[in-house]
C-alpha atoms as a PDB file:
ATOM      1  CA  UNK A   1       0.000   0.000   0.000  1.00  0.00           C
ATOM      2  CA  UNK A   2       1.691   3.112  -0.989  1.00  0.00           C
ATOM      3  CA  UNK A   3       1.335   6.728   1.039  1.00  0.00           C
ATOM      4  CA  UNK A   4       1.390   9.723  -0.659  1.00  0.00           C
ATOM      5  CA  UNK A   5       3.907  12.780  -0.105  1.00  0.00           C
ATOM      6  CA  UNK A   6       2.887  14.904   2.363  1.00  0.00           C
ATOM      7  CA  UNK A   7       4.597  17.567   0.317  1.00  0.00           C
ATOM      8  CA  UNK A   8       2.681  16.510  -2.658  1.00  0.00           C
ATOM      9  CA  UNK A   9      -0.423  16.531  -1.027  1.00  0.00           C
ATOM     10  CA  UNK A  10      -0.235  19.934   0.170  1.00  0.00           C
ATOM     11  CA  UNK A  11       0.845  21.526  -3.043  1.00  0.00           C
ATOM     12  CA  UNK A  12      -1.914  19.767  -5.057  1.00  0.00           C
ATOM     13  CA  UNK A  13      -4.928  21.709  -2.216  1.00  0.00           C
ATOM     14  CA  UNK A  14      -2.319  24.377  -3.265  1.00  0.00           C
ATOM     15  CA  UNK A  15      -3.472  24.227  -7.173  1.00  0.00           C
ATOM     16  CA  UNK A  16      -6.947  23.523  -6.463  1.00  0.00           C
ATOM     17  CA  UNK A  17      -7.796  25.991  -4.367  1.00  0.00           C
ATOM     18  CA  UNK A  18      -5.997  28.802  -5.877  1.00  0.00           C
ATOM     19  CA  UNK A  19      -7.942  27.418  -9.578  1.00  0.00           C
ATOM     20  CA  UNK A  20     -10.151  30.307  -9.085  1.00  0.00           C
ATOM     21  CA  UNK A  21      -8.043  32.958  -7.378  1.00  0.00           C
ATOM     22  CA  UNK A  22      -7.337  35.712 -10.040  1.00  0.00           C
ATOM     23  CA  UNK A  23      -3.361  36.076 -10.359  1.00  0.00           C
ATOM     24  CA  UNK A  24      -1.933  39.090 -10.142  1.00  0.00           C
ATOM     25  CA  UNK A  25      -0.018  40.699 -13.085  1.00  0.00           C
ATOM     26  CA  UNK A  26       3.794  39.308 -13.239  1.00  0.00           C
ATOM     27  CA  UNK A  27       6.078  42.553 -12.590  1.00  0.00           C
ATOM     28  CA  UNK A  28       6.901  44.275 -16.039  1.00  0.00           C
ATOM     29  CA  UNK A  29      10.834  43.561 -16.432  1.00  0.00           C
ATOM     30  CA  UNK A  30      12.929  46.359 -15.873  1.00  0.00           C
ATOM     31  CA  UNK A  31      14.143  47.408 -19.690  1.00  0.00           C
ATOM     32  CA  UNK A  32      17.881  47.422 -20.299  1.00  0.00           C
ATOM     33  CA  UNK A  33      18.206  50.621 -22.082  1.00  0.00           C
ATOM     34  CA  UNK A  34      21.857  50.553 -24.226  1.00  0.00           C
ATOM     35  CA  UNK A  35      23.435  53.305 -26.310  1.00  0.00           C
ATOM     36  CA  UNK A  36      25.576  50.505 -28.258  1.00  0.00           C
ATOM     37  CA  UNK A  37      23.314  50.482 -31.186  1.00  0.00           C
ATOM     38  CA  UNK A  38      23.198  54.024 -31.548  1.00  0.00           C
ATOM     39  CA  UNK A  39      27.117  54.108 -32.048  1.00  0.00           C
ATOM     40  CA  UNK A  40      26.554  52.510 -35.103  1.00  0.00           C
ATOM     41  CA  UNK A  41      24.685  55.160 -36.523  1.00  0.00           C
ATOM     42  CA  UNK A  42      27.512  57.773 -36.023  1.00  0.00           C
ATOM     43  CA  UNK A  43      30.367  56.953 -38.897  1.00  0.00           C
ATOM     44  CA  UNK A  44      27.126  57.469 -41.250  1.00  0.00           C
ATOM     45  CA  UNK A  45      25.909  60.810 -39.714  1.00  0.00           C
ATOM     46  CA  UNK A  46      29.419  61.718 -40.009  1.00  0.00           C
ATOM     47  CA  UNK A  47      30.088  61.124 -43.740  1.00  0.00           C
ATOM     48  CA  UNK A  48      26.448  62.672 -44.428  1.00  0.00           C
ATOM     49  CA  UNK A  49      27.291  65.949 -42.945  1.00  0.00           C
ATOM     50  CA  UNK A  50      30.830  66.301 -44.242  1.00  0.00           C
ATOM     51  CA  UNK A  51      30.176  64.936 -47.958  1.00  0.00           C
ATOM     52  CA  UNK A  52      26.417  66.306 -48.311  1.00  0.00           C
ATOM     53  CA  UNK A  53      25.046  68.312 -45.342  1.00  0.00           C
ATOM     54  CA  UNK A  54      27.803  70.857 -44.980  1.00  0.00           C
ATOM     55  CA  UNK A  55      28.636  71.126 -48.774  1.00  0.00           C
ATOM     56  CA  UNK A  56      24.888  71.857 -49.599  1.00  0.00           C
ATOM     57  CA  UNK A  57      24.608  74.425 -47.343  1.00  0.00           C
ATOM     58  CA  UNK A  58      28.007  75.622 -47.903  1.00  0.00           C
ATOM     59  CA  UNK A  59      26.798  76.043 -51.874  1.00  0.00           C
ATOM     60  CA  UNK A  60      24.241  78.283 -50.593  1.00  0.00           C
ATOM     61  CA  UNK A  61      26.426  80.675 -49.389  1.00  0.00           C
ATOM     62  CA  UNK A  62      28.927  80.726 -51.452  1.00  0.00           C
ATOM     63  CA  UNK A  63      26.677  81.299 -54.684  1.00  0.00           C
ATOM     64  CA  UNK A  64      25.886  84.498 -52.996  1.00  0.00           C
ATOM     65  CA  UNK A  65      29.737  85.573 -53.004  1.00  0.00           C
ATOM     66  CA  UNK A  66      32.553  85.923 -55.681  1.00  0.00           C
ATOM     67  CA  UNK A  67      34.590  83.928 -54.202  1.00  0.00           C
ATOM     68  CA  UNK A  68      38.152  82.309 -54.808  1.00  0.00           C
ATOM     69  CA  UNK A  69      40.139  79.442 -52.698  1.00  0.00           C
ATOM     70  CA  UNK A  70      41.895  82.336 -50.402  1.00  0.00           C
ATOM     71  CA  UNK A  71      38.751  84.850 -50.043  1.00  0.00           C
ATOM     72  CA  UNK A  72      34.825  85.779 -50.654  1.00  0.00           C
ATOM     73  CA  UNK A  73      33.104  89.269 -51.400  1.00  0.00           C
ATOM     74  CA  UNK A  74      29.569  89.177 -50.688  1.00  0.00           C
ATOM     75  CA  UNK A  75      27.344  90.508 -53.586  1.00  0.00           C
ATOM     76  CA  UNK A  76      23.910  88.804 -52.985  1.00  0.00           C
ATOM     77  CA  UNK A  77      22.353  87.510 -55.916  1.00  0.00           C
ATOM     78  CA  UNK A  78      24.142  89.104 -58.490  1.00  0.00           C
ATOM     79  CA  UNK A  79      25.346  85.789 -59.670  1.00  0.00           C
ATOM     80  CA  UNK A  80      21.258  84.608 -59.939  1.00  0.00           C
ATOM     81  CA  UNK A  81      21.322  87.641 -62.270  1.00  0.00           C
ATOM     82  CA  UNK A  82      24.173  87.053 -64.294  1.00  0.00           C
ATOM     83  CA  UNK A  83      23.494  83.286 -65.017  1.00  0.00           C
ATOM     84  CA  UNK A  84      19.897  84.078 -66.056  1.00  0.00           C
ATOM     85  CA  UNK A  85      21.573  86.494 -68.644  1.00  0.00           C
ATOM     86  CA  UNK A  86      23.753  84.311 -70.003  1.00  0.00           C
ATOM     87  CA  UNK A  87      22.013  83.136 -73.689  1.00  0.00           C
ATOM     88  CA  UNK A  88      23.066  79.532 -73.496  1.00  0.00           C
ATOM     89  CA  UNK A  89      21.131  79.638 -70.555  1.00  0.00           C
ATOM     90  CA  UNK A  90      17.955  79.195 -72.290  1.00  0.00           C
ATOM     91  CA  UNK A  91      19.000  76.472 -75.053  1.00  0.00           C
ATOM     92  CA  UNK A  92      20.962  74.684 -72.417  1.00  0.00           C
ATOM     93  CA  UNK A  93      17.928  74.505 -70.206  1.00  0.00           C
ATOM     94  CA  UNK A  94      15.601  73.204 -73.108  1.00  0.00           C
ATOM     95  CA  UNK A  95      18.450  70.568 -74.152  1.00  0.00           C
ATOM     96  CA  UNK A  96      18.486  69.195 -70.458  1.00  0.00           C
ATOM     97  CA  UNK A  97      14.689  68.953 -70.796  1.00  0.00           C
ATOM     98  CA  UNK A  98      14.718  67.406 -73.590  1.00  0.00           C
ATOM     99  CA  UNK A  99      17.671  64.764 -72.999  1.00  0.00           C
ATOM    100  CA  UNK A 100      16.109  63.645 -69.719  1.00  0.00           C
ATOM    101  CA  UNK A 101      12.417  62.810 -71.021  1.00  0.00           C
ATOM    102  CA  UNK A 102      13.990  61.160 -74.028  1.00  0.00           C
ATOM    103  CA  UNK A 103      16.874  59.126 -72.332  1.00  0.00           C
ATOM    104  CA  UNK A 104      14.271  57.913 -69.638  1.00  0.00           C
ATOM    105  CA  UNK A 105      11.190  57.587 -71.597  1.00  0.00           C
ATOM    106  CA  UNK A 106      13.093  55.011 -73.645  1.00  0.00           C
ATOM    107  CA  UNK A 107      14.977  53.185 -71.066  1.00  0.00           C
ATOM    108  CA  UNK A 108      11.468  52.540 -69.207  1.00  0.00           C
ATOM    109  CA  UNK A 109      10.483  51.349 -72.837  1.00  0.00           C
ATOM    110  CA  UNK A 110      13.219  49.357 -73.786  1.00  0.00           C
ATOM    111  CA  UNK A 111      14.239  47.964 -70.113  1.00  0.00           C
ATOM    112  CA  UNK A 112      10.867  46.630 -69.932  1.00  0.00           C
ATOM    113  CA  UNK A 113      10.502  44.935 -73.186  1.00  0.00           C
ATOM    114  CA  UNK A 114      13.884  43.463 -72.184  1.00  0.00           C
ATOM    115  CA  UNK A 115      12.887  42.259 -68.991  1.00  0.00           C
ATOM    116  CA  UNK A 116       9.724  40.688 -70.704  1.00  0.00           C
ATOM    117  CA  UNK A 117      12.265  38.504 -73.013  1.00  0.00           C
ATOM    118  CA  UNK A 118      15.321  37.682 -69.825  1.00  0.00           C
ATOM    119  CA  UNK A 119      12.636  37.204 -67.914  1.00  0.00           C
ATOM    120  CA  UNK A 120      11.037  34.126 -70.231  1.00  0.00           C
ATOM    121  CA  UNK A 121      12.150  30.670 -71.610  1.00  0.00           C
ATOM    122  CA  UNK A 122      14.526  32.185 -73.987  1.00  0.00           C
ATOM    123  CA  UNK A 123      17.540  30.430 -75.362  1.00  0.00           C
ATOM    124  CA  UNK A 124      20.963  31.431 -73.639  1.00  0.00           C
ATOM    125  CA  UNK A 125      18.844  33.390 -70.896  1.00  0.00           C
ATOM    126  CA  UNK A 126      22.123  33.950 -68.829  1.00  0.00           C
ATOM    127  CA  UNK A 127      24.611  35.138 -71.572  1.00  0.00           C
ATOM    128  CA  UNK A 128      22.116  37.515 -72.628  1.00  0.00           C
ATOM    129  CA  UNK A 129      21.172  38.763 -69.210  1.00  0.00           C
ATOM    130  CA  UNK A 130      25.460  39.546 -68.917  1.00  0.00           C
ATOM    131  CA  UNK A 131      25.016  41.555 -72.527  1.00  0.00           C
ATOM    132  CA  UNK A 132      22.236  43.979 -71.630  1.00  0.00           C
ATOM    133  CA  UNK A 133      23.993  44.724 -67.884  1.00  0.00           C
ATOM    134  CA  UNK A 134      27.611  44.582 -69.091  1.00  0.00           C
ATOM    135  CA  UNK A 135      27.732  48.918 -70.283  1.00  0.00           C
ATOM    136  CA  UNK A 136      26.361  49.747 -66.398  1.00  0.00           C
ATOM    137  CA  UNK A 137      29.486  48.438 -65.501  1.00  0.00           C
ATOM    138  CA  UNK A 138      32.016  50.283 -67.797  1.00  0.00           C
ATOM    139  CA  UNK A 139      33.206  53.784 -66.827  1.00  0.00           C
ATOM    140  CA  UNK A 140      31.299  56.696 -68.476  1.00  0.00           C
ATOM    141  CA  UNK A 141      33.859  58.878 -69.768  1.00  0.00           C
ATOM    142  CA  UNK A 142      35.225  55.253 -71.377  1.00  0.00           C
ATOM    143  CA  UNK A 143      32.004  54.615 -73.281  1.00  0.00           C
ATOM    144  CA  UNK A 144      31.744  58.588 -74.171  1.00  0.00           C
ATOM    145  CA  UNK A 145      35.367  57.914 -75.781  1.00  0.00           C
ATOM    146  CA  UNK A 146      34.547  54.578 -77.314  1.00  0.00           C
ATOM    147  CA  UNK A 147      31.163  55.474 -78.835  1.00  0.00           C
ATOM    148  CA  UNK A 148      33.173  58.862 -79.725  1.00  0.00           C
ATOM    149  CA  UNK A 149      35.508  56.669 -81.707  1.00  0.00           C
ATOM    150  CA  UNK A 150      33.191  54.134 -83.391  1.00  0.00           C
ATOM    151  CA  UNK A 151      30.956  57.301 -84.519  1.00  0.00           C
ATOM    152  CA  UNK A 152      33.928  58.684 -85.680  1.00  0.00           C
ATOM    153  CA  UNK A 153      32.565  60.583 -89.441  1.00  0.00           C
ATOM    154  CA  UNK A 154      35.826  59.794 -91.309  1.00  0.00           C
ATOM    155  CA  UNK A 155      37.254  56.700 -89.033  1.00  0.00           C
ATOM    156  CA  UNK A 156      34.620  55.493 -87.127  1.00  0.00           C
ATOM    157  CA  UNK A 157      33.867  51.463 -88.094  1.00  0.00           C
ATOM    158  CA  UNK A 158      29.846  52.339 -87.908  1.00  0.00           C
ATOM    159  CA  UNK A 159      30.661  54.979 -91.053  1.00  0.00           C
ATOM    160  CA  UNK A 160      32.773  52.471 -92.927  1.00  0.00           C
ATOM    161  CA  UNK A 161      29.963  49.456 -92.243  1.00  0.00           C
ATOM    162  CA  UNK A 162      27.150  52.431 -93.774  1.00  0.00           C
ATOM    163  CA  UNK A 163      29.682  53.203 -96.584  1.00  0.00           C
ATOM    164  CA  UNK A 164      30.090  49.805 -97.603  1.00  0.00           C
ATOM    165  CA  UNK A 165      26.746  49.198 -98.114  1.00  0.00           C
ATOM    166  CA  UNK A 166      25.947  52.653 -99.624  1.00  0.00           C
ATOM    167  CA  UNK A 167      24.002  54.512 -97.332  1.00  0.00           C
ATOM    168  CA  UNK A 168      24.708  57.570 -95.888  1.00  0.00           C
ATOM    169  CA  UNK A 169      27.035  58.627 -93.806  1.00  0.00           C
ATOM    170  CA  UNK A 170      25.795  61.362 -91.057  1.00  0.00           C
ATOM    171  CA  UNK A 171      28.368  63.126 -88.657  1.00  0.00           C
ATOM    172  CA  UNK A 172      27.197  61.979 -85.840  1.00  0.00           C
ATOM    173  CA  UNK A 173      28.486  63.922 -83.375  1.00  0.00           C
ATOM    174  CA  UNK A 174      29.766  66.655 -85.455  1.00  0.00           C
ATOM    175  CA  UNK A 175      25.608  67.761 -87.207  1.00  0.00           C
ATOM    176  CA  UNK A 176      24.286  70.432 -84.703  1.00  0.00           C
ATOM    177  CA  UNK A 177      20.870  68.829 -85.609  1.00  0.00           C
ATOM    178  CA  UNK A 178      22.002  64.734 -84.356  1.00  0.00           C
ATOM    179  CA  UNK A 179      24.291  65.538 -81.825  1.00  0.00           C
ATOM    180  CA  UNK A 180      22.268  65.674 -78.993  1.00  0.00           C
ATOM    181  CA  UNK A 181      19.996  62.761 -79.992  1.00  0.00           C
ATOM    182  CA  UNK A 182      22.963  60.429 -80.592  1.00  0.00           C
ATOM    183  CA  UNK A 183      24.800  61.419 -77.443  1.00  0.00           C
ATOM    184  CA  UNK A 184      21.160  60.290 -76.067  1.00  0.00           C
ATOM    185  CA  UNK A 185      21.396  57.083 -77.801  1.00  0.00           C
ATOM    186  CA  UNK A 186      24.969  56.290 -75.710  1.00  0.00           C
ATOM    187  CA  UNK A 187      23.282  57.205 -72.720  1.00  0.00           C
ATOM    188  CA  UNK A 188      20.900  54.580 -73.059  1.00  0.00           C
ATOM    189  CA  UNK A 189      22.940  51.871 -74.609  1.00  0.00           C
ATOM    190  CA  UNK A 190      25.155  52.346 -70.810  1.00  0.00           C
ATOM    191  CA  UNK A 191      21.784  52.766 -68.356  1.00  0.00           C
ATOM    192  CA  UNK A 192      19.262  50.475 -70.155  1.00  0.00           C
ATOM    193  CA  UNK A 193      20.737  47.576 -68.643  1.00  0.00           C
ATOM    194  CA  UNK A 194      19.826  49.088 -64.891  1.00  0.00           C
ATOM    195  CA  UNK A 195      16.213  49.430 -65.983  1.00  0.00           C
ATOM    196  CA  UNK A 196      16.093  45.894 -67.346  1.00  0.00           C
ATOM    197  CA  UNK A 197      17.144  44.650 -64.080  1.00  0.00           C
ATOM    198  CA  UNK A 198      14.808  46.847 -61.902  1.00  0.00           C
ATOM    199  CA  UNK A 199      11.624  45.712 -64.065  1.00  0.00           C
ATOM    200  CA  UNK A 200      13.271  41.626 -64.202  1.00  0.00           C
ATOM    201  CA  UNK A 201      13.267  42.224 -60.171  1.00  0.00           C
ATOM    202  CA  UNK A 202       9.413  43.717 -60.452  1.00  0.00           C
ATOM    203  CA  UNK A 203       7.943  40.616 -62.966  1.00  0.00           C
ATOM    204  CA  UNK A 204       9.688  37.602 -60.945  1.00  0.00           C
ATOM    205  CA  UNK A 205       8.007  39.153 -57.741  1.00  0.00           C
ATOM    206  CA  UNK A 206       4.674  38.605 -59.447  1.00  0.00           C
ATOM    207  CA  UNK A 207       3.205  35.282 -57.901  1.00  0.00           C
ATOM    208  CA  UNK A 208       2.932  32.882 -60.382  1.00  0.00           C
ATOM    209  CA  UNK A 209      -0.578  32.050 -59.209  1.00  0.00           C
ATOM    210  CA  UNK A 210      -1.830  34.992 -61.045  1.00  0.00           C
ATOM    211  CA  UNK A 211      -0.672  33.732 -64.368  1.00  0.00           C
ATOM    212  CA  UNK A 212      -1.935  30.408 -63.658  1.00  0.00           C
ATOM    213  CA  UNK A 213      -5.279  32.037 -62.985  1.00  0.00           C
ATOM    214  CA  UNK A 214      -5.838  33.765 -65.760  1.00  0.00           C
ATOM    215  CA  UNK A 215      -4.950  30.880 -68.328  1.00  0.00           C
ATOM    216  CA  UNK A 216      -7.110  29.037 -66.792  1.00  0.00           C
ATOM    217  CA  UNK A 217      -9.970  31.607 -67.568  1.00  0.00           C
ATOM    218  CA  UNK A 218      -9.091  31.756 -71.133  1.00  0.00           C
ATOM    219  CA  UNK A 219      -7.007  35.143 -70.758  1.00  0.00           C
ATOM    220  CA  UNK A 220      -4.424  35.663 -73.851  1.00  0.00           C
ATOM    221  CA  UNK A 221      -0.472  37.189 -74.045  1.00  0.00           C
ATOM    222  CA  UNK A 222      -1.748  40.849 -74.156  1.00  0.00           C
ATOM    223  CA  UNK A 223      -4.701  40.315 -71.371  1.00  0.00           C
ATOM    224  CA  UNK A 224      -1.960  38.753 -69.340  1.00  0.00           C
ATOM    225  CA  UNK A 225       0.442  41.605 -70.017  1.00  0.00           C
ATOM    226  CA  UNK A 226      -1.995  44.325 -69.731  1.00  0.00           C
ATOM    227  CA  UNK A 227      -3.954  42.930 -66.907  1.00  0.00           C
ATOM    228  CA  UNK A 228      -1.439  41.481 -64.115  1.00  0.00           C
ATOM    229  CA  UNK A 229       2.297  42.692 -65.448  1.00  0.00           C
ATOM    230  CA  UNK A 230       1.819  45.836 -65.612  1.00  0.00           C
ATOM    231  CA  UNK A 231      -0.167  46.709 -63.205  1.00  0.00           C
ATOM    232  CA  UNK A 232       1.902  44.921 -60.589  1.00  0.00           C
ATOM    233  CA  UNK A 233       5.521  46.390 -61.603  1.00  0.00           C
ATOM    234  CA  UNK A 234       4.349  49.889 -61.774  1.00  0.00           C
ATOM    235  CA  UNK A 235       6.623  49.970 -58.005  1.00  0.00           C
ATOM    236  CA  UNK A 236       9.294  49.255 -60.955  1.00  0.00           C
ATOM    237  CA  UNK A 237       8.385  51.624 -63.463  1.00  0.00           C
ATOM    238  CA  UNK A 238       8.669  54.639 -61.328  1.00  0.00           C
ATOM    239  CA  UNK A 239      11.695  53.556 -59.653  1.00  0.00           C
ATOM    240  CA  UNK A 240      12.937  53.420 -63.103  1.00  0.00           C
ATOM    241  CA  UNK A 241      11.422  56.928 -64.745  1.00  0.00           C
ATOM    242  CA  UNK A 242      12.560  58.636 -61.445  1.00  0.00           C
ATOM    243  CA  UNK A 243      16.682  57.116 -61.333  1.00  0.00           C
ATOM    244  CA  UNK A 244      16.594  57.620 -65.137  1.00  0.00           C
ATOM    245  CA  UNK A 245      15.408  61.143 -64.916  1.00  0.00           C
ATOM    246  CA  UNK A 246      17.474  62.415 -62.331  1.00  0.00           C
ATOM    247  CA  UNK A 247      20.502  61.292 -63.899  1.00  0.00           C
ATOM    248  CA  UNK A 248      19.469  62.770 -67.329  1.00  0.00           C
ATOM    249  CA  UNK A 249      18.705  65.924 -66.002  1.00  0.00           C
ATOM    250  CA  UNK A 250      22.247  65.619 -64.071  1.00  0.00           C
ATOM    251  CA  UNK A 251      23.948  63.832 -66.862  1.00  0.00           C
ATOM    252  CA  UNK A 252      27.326  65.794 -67.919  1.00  0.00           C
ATOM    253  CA  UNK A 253      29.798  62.877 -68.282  1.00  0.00           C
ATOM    254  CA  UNK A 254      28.852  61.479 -71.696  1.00  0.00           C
ATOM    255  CA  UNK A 255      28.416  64.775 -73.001  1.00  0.00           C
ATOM    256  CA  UNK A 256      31.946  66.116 -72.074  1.00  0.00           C
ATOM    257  CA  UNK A 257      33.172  62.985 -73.295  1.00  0.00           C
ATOM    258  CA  UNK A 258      31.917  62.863 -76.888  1.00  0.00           C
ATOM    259  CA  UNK A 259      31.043  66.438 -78.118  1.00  0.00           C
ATOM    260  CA  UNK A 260      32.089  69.144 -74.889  1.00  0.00           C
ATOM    261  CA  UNK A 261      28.843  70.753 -75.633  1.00  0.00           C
ATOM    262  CA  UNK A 262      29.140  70.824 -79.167  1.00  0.00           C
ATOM    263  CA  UNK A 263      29.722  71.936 -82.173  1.00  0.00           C
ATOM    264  CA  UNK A 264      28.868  74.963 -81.239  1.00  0.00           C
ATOM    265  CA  UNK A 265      26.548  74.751 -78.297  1.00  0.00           C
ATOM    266  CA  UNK A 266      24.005  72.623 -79.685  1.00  0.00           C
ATOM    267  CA  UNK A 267      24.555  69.751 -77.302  1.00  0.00           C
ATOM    268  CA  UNK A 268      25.387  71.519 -74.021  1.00  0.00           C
ATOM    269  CA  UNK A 269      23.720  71.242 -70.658  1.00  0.00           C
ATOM    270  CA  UNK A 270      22.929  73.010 -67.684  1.00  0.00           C
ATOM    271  CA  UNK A 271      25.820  71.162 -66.312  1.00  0.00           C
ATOM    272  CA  UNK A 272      28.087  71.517 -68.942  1.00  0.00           C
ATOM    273  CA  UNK A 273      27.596  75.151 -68.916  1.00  0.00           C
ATOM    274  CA  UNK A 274      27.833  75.138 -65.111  1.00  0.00           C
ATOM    275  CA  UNK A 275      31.591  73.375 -66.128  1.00  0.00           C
ATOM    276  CA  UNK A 276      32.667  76.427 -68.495  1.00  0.00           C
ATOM    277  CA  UNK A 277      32.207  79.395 -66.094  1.00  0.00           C
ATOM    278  CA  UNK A 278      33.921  77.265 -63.685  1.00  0.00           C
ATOM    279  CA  UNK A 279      36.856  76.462 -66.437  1.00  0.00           C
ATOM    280  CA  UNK A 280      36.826  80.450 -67.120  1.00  0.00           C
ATOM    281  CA  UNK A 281      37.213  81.069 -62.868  1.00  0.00           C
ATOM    282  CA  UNK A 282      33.632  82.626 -62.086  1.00  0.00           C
ATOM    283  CA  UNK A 283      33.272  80.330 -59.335  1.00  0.00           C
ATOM    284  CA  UNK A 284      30.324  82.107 -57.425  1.00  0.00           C
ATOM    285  CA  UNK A 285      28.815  82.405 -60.964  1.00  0.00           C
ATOM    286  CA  UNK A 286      29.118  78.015 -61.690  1.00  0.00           C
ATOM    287  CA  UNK A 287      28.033  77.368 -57.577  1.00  0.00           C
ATOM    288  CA  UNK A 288      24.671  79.609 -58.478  1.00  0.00           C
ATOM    289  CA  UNK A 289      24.254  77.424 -61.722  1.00  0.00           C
ATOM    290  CA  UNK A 290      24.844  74.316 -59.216  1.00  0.00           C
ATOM    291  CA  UNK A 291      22.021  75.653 -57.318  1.00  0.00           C
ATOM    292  CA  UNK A 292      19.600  76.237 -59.866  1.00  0.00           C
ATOM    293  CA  UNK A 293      20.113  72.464 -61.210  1.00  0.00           C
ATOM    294  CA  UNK A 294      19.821  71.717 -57.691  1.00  0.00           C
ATOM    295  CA  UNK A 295      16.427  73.468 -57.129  1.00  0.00           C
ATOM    296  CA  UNK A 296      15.304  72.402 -61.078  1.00  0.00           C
ATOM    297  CA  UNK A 297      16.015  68.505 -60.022  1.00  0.00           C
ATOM    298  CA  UNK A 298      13.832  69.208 -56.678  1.00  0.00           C
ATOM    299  CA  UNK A 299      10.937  70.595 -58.134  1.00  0.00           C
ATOM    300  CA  UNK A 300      10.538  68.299 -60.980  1.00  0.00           C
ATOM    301  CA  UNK A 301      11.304  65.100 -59.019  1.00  0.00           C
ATOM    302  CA  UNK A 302       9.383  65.901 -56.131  1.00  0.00           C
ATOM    303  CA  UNK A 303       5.774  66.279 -57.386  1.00  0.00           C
ATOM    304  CA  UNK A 304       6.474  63.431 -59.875  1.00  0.00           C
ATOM    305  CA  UNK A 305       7.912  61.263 -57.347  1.00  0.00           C
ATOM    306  CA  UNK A 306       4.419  61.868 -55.245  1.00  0.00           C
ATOM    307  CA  UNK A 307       2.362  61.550 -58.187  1.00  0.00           C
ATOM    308  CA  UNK A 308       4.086  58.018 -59.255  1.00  0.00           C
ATOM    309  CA  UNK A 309       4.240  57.109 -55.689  1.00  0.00           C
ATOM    310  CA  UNK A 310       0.457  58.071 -55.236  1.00  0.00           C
ATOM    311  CA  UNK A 311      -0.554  55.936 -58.175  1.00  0.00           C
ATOM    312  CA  UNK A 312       0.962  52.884 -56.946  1.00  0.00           C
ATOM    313  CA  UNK A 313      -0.660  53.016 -53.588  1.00  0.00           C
ATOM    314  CA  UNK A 314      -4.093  53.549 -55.326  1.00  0.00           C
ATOM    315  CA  UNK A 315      -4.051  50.274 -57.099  1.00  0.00           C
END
C-alpha cells in the first residue's frame, strides 16, 4: 500500500484551491536601455554631414559671393542675375529637358521589353542577361570615348559598315541637328541595362498564381500583359522613370566625353555650362548654376515622385 507525499499533497490543495483565485499581473521587467546600437549610426551621420550636409549648405552661401580658394566678397544675388543672362542659358535649359524625357522615356520602354524577353524561356537566358547589364558596368567617360571613336565621321567602323553598303554617312556627333539625340542614344545603350534589371526584379516578384489564374480563364499574351504585369511592376516603373530622370537631367559625363557641348553649343547642358564658367574662374557664378540644377532637379522630381508614388498606392 503506498502513502502519498505529504509535500505533494499539500501543493496539489495548493493548485486547487488557488484554480479560481485571479493572479496578479507578473512585474513588467525592468528594460535594459543601451546606447551601443546608436554608435553605429555615427560613422554614417558623419560622412552625411561632411560629404552632403555641410557642402549643400556651404553652396548656398557661397553662390551668394565671388569667391576664390583664399577669399569671398559678398554681392547677394548678383550671380542669380548674371546666369539668367547668359544666352546659353535658355538652349541649355531646353536641351536638359529634352535629354532627360527622351533618355528615360526610352529606357522605361526598352528595359521593360527586355525584362519581358530575360525574364522568359529564352535560349541562352544567362549570356544575354550579362550583354544587356555589361555597359552599367564600364566607366562613363570610357564609353563617351569609345562610342566617340566608333561614330567617328571619317574613321569610325559604324561609317565604314554604312559606306560599304551605300548609305549615308551622317556626322554623328559633329551635325548640330544629331548631336544631342545620338549622345542620347549612348546614354541609353550604358543605363538600359539598370532598368532591365529593376523591371526583371518587379515581374519575378509577381506570384505565379496569377498567371496560372488567368490561363485558366481563357485570358491571352496581351490580357496577361496588360492585366497582371503591368499593373503589378508599376513599383518598378517609377523607380525606373525617377533614377533615369534624375541622372538625365544631371547627366554631364557622356556629353563632355563625346562632343564638350558641341559643335557649337548645340549639345550643351545646364551642367556643362555650369563646367565652363567654372573652367573660365567665375566660381560664385558656376556654384549659383549648381544651385539652380539643384532646385530644377527638386521641383521636378518631387511632385512626380508623389504623383508616381500616389498611383501605386491607389491600385
Amino acid at each position: 500500500m503506498s502513502t502519498a507525499n505529504p509535500a505533494t499533497a499539500t501543493q496539489a490543495a495548493d493548485i486547487i484551491t488557488d484554480a479560481g483565485r485571479a493572479y496578479p499581473p507578473e512585474r513588467k521587467r525592468r528594460k535594459i536601455t543601451s546606447h551601443y546600437p546608436t554608435w553605429f549610426f555615427i560613422p554614417a551621420i558623419v560622412l552625411y554631414l561632411i560629404f552632403f550636409a555641410i557642402p549643400t549648405v556651404s553652396s548656398f552661401y557661397f553662390s551668394l559671393t565671388r569667391w576664390s580658394l583664399f577669399d569671398s566678397t559678398f554681392i547677394g544675388f548678383q550671380n542669380y542675375v548674371q546666369f539668367f543672362q547668359d544666352p546659353q542659358l535658355y538652349t541649355s535649359f531646353i536641351h536638359t529637358l529634352i535629354y532627360a524625357f527622351l533618355t528615360s522615356a526610352t529606357k522605361v520602354v526598352i528595359g521593360f521589353l527586355l525584362a519581358l524577353l530575360l525574364t522568359g524561356p529564352v535560349v541562352g537566358r544567362g549570356y544575354l542577361r550579362a550583354v544587356v547589364f555589361f555597359p552599367v558596368l564600364l566607366s562613363t567617360i570610357g564609353v563617351g570615348i569609345l562610342w566617340k571613336s566608333l561614330l567617328d565621321p571619317f574613321h569610325g567602323m559604324v561609317n565604314a559598315v554604312l559606306g560599304f553598303f551605300g548609305l549615308p554617312q551622317p556626322g554623328w556627333f559633329t551635325d548640330p541637328n544629331l548631336a544631342l539625340y545620338t549622345i542620347a542614344g549612348v546614354d541609353i545603350w550604358k543605363g538600359v541595362g539598370i532598368a532591365t534589371l529593376i523591371f526583371m526584379a518587379g515581374i519575378v516578384a509577381i506570384p505565379n498564381e496569377y498567371y496560372e489564374a488567368a490561363r485558366i480563364d481563357g485570358a491571352g499574351s496581351w490580357n496577361i500583359l496588360k492585366r497582371i504585369t503591368i499593373p503589378l511592376t508599376r513599383g518598378a516603373t517609377a523607380t525606373v522613370i525617377i533614377l533615369s530622370l534624375i541622372g538625365g537631367l544631371r547627366s554631364f559625363e557622356i556629353i563632355w566625353a563625346t562632343t564638350g557641348g558641341g559643335p557649337g553649343f548645340t549639345s550643351d547642358v545646364i551642367a556643362s555650362v555650369i563646367y565652363k564658367q567654372y573652367q573660365a574662374g567665375f566660381y560664385g557664378l558656376s556654384t549659383a548654376g549648381n544651385v539652380i540644377l539643384f532646385l530644377v532637379v527638386t521641383l521636378i522630381m518631387v511632385p512626380l515622385s508623389y504623383f508616381l508614388n500616389r498611383k501605386q498606392v491607389e491600385l
